[in-house]
Protein backbone atom coordinates (compact mmCIF):
# COMPACT_ATOMS: atom_id res chain seq x y z
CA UNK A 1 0.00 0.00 0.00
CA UNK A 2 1.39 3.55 -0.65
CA UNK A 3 1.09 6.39 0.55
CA UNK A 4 -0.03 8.13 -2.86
CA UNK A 5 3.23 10.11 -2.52
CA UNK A 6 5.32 9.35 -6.50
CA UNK A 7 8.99 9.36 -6.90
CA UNK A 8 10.92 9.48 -10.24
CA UNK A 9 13.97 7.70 -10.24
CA UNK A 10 16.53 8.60 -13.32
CA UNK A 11 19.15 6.01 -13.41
CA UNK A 12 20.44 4.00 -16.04
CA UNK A 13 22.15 1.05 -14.41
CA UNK A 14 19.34 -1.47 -14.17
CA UNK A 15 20.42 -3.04 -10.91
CA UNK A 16 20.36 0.28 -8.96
CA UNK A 17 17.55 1.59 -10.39
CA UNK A 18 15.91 -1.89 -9.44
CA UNK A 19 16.64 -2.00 -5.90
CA UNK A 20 16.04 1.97 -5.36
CA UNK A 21 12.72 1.26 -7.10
CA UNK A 22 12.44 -1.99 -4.91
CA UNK A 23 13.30 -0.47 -1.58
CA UNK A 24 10.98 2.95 -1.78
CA UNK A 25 8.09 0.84 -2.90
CA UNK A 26 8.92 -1.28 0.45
CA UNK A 27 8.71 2.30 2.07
CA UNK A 28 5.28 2.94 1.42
CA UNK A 29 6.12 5.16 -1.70
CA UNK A 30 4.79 4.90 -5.43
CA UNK A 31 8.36 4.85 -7.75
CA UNK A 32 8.28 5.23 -11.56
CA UNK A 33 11.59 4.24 -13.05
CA UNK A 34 13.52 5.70 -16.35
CA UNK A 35 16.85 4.85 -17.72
CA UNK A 36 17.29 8.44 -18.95
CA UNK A 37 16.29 11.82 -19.88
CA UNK A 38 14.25 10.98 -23.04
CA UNK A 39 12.04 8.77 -21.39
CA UNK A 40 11.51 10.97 -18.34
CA UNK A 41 10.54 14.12 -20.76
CA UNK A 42 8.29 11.58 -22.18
CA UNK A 43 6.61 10.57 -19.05
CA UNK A 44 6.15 14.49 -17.82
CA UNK A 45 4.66 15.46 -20.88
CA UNK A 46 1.88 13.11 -20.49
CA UNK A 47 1.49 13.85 -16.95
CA UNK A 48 1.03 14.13 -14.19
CA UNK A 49 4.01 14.96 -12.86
CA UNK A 50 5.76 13.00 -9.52
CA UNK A 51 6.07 14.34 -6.92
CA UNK A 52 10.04 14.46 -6.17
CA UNK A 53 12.89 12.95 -8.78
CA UNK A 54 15.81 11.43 -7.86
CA UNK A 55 17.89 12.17 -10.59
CA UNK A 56 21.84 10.44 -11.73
CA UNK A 57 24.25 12.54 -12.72
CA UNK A 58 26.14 10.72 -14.60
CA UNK A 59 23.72 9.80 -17.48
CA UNK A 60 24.43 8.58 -21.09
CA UNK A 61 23.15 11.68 -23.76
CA UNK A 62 22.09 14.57 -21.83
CA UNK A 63 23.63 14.32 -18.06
CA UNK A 64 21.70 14.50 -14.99
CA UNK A 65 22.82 18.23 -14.29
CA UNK A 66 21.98 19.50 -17.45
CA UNK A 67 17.95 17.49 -17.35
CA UNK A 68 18.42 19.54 -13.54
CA UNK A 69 19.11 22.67 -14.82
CA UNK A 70 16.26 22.41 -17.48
CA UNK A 71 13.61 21.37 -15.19
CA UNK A 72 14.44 23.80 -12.60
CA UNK A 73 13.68 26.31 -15.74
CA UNK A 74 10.02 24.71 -16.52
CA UNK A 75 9.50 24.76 -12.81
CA UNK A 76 9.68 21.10 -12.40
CA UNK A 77 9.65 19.02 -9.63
CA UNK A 78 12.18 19.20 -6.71
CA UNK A 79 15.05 17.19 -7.55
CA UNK A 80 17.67 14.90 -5.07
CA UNK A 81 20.94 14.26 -7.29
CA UNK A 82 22.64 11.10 -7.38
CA UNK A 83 26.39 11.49 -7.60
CA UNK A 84 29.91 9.49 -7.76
CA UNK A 85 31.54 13.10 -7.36
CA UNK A 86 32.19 13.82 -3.95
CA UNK A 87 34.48 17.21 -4.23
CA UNK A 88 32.51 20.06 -2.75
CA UNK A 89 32.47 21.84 -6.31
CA UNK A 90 30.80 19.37 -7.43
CA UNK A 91 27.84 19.81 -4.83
CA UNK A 92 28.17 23.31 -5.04
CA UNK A 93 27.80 23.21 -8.79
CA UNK A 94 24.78 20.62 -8.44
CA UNK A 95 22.76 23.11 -5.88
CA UNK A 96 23.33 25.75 -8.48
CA UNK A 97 21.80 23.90 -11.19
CA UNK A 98 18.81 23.66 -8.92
CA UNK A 99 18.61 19.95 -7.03
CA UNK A 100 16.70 20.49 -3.66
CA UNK A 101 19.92 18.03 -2.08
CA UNK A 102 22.13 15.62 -3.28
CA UNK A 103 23.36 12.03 -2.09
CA UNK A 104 26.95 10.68 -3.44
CA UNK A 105 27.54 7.15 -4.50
CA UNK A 106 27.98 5.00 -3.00
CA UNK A 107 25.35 5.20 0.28
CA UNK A 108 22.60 3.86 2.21
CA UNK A 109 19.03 3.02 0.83
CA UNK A 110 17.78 3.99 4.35
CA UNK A 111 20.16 7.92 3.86
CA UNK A 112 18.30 8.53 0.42
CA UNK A 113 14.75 8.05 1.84
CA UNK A 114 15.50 10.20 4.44
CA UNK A 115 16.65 13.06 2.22
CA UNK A 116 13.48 12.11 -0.10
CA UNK A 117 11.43 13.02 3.13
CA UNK A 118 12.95 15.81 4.42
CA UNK A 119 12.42 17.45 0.60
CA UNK A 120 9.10 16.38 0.86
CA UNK A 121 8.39 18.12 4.12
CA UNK A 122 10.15 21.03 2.71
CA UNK A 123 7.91 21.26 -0.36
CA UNK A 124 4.72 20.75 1.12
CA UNK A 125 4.29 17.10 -0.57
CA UNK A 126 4.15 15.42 2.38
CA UNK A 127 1.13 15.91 4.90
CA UNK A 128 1.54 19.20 6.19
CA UNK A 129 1.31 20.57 9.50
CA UNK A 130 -1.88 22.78 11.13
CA UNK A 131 -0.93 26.27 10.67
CA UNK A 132 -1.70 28.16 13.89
CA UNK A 133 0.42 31.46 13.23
CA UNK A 134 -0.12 34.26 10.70
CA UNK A 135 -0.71 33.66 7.15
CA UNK A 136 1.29 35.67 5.36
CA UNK A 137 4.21 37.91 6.28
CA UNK A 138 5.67 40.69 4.24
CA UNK A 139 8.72 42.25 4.19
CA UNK A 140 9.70 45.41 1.38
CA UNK A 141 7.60 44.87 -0.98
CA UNK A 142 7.59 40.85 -0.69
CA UNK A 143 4.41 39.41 0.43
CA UNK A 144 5.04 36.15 1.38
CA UNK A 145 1.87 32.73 1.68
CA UNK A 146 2.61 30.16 3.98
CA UNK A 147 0.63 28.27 3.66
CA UNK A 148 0.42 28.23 -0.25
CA UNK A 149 4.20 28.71 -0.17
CA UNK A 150 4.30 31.84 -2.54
CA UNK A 151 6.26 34.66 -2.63
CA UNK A 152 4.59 37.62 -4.45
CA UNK A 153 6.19 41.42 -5.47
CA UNK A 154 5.48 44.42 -7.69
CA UNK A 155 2.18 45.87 -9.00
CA UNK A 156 0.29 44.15 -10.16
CA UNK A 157 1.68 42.21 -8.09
CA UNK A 158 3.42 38.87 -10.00
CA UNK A 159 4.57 35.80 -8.02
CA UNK A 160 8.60 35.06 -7.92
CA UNK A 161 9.36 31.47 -8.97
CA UNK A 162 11.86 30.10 -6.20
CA UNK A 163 12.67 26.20 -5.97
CA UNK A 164 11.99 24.75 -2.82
CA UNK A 165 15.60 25.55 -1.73
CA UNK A 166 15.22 29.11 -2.15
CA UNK A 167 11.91 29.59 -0.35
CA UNK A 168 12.90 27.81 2.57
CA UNK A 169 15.51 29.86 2.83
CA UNK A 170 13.77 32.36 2.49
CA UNK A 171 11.32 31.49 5.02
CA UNK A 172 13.93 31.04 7.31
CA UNK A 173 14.91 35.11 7.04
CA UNK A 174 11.52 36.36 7.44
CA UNK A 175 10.11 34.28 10.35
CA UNK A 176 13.70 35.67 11.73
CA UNK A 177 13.91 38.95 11.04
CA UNK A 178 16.79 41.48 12.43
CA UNK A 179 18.67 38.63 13.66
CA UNK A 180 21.98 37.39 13.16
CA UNK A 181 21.34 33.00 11.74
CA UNK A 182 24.39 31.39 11.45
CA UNK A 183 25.60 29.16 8.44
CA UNK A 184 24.80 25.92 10.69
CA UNK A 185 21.67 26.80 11.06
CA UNK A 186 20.25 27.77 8.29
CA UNK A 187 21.89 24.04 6.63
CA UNK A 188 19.48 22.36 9.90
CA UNK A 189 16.53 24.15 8.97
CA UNK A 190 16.63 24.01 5.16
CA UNK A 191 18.10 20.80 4.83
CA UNK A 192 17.87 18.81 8.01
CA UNK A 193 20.56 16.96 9.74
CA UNK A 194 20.72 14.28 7.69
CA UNK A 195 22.87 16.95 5.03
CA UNK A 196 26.44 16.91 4.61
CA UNK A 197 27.13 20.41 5.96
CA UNK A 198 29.87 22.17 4.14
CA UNK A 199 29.74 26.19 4.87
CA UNK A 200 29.55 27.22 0.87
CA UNK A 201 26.65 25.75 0.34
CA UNK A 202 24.42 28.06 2.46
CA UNK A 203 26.60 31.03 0.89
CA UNK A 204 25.65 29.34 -2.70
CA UNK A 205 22.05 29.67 -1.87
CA UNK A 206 22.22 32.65 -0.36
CA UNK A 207 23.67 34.04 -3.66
CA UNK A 208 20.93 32.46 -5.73
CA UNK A 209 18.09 33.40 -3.49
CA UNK A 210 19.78 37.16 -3.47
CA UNK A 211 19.95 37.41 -7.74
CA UNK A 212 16.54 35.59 -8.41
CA UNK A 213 14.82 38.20 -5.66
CA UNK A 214 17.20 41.25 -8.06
CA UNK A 215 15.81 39.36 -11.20
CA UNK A 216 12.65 39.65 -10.02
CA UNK A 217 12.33 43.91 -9.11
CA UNK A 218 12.51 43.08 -5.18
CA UNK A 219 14.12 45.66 -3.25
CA UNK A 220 14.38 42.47 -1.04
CA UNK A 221 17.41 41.60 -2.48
CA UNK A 222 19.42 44.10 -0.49
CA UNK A 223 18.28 43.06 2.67
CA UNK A 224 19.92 39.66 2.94
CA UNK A 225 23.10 41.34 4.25
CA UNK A 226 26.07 39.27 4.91
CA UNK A 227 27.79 39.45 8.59
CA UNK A 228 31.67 38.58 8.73
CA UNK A 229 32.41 35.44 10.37
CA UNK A 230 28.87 35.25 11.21
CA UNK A 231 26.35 34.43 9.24
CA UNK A 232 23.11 35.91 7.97
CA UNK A 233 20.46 39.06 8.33
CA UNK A 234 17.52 39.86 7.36
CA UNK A 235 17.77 43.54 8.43
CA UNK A 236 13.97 44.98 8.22
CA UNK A 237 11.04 44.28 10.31
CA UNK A 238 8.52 41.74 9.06
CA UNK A 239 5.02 42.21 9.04
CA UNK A 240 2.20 39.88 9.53
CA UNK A 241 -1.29 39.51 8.26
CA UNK A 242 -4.28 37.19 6.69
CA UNK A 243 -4.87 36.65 2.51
């Protein structure tokens, strides 16, 4: 019996991609399987789409960080790379290209699901908690959902499309505000314990959060300031409110 929760997996060595698809199945999860990009592309265009992909980097034809980087553009699913490259560049470049987390090869069935979860949670595809506090929160001219996990600016105002990544991140700031979060925490509470901390990656999403917010108009984007051999700020108030 499952859950009703779907997970891609992208592989194209037919032994791991059997006992991934094996093992989350025996987890209570629903697991399409594809040897490659092609057939993936194939599979989203007749819908609907899974919820998470767990996605190999290396991958004959068109590698796993390149499908990444394209579905991050169509606003795909969230994404947990699968990787034999364990320099830090290589994760580094990997978040940039827009994976939610990552997992290098080789590793634990048991490690993977409990990244695949802790995206989950972070995307809202698993059951999410009762909200009891405010709705939305707004900062500049950022109006923030929580519970549809939007992030709105301008007028008329036009949503900004962050991954999963970014809007935690995000979220950690402005239920924060005008204080100083350190590089540990913000890797706990937008990526759980179970990640490999490694300082550059919160400064690698930190950047990305900072030029999509630019990209976007938001005077926002100059409020993330930077505090040596600190961390983090979000230095303006936060305001709260209902829809």
């Amino acid at each position: 019996m499952t859950d009703g929760t779907t997970i891609a997996i992208v592989e194209d060595d037919p032994e791991i991609r059997a006992l991934l698809a094996g093992y989350l199945e025996g987890e209570g999860l629903r697991v399409v399987a594809f040897d490659g990009g092609a057939s993936l592309d194939r599979a989203l265009a007749a819908g609907p789409a899974p919820d998470l992909i767990v996605l190999d980097w290396m991958l004959p034809g068109e590698d796993g960080l390149s499908i990444c980087r394209r579905l991050r553009g169509a606003g795909g699913p969230p994404i947990v790379m699968l990787t034999a490259k364990d320099e830090d560049i290589d994760r580094v470049l990997g978040l940039e290209m827009g994976a939610d987390d990552y997992v290098s090869k080789p590793f634990n069935p048991r490690v993977l699901l409990a990244r695949i979860r802790a995206v989950l949670r972070r995307t809202g595809a698993a059951a999410p908690a009762v909200e009891t506090g405010p709705k939305t929160l707004s900062v500049a001219d950022l109006a923030i959902n929580l519970a549809a996990r939007t992030v709105m600016t301008g007028e008329p105002a036009a949503e900004i499309p962050l991954t999963s990544a970014e809007y935690d991140l995000l979220h950690c700031f402005v239920t924060r505000p005008q204080r100083v979060l350190s590089r540990d925490q913000l890797l706990d509470w937008t990526r759980g314990r179970t990640a490999d901390a490694f300082d550059r990656t919160i400064d690698v999403q930190v950047s990305r959060l900072r030029h999509r917010l630019d990209a976007a108009g938001s005077s926002a984007a100059g409020l993330i300031k930077t505090v040596r051999n600190a961390g983090y700020i979000l230095a303006a108030p936060v305001e709260t409110g209902t829809p």
